[in-house]
Protein backbone atom coordinates (compact mmCIF):
# COMPACT_ATOMS: atom_id res chain seq x y z
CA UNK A 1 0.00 0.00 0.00
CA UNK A 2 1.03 3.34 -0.66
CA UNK A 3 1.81 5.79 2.30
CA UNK A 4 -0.52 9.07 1.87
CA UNK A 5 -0.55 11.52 4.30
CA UNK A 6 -3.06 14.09 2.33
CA UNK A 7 -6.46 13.00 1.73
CA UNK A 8 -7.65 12.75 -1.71
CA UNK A 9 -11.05 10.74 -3.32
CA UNK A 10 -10.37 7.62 -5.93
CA UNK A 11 -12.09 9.79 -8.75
CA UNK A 12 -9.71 12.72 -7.95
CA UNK A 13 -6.46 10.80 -8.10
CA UNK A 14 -7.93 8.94 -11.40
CA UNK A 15 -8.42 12.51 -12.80
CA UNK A 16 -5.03 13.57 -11.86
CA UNK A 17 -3.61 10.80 -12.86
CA UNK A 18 -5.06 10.80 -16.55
CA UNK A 19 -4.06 14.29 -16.95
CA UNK A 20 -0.79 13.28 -16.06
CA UNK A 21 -0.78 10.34 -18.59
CA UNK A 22 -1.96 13.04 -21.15
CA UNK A 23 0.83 15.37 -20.73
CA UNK A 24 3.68 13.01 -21.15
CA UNK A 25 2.41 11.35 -24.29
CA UNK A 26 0.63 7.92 -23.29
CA UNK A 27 -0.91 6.23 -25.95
CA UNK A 28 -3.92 4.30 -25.87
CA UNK A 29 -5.09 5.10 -22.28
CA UNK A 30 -7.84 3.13 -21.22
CA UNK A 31 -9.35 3.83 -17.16
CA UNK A 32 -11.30 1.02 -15.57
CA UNK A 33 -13.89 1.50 -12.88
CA UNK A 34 -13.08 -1.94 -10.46
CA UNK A 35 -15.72 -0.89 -8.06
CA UNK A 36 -18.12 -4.24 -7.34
CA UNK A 37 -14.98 -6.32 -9.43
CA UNK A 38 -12.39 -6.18 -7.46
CA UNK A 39 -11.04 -4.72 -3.54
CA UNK A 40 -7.81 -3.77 -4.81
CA UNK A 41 -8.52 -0.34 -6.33
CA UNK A 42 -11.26 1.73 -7.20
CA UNK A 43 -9.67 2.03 -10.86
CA UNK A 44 -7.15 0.60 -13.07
CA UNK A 45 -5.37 2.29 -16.28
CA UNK A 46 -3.89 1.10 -18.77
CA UNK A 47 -1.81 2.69 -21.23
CA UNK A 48 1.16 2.37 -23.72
CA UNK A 49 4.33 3.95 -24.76
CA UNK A 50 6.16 3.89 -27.56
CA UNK A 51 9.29 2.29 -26.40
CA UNK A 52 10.70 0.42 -23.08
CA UNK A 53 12.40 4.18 -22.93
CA UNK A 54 9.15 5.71 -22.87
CA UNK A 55 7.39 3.60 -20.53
CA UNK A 56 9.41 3.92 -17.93
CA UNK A 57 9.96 8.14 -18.33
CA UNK A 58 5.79 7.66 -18.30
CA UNK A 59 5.61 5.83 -14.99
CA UNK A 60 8.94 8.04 -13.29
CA UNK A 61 7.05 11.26 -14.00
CA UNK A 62 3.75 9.88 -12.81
CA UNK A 63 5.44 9.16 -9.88
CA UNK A 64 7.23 12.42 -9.19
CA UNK A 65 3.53 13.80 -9.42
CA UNK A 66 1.45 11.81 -7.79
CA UNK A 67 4.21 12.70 -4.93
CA UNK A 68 4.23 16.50 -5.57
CA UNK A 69 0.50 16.59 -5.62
CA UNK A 70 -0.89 14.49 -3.34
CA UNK A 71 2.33 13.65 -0.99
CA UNK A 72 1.49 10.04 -2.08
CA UNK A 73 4.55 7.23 -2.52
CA UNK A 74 3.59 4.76 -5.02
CA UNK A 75 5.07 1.54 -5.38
CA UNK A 76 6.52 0.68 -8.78
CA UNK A 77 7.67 -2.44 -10.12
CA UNK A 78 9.03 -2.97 -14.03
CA UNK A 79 10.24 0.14 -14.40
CA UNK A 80 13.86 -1.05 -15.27
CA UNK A 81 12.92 -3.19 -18.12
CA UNK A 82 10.52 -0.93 -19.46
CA UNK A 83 7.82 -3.43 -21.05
CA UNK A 84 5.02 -3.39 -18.10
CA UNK A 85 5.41 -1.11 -15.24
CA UNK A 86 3.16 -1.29 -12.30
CA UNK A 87 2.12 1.66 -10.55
CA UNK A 88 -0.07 1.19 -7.13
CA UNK A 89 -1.16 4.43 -6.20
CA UNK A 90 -3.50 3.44 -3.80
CA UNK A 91 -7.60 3.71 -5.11
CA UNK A 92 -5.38 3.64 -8.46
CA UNK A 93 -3.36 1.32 -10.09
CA UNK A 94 -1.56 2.08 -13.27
CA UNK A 95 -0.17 -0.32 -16.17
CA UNK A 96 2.04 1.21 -19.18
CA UNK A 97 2.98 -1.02 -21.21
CA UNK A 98 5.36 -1.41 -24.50
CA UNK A 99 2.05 -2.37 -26.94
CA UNK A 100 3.19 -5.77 -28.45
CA UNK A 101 3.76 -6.48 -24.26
CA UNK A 102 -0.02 -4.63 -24.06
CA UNK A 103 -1.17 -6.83 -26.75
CA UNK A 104 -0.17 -9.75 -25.82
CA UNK A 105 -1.81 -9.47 -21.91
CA UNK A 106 -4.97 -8.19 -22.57
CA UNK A 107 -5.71 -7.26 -19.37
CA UNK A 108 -8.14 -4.26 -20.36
CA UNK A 109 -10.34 -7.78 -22.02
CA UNK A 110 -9.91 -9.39 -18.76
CA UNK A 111 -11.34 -6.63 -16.53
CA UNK A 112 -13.49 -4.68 -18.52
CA UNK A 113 -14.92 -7.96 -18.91
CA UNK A 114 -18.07 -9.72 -16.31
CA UNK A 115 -18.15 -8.34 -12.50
CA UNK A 116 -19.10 -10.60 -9.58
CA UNK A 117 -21.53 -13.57 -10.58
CA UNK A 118 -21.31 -12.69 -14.25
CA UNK A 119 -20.71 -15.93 -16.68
């Protein structure tokens, strides 16, 4: 878990978040409301950059404002390789992805997909 010490709502973090995305060029940014699918986060994004370069300067800038903005500490995990970085912020949690890396987990297929009882 992330260590936060201001308070701030699932919805405004996503927002900030996908603005943040925005700025530094993601690609393909897709936001998932997990409410009723999942207790892990409130949301999920996904996105993709270019290049293993790219994906990580994505998810370090991300980083550096989700921690100038909200004093919150994210952990991150991928970022040296560059092909999936994980970023739990929390009510949050980010994938960027290289897109043949993107294309090959589907994961926007595997939770945009049924909720609780759904077949």
């Amino acid at each position: 878990m992330s260590s936060t010490v201001k308070k701030v709502s699932g919805k405004a973090l996503l927002e900030s978040i996908l603005s943040s995305l925005d700025d530094n060029k993601a690609e393909d940014v897709v936001s998932i409301d997990l409410k009723g699918k999942s207790q892990i986060a409130d949301f999920m994004v996904v996105c993709s950059g270019r290049s293993s370069r790219q994906v990580s300067a994505i998810a370090e800038k991300l980083s550096d404002d989700l921690k100038q903005k909200f004093e919150i500490y994210p952990k991150i995990e991928g970022k040296e390789q560059g092909d999936w970085v994980l970023i739990d912020a929390g009510d949050v949690i980010v994938h960027v992805f290289r897109p043949e890396v993107r294309e090959f987990y589907q994961l926007e297929k595997l939770w945009q997909g049924a909720g609780p009882g759904d077949a």
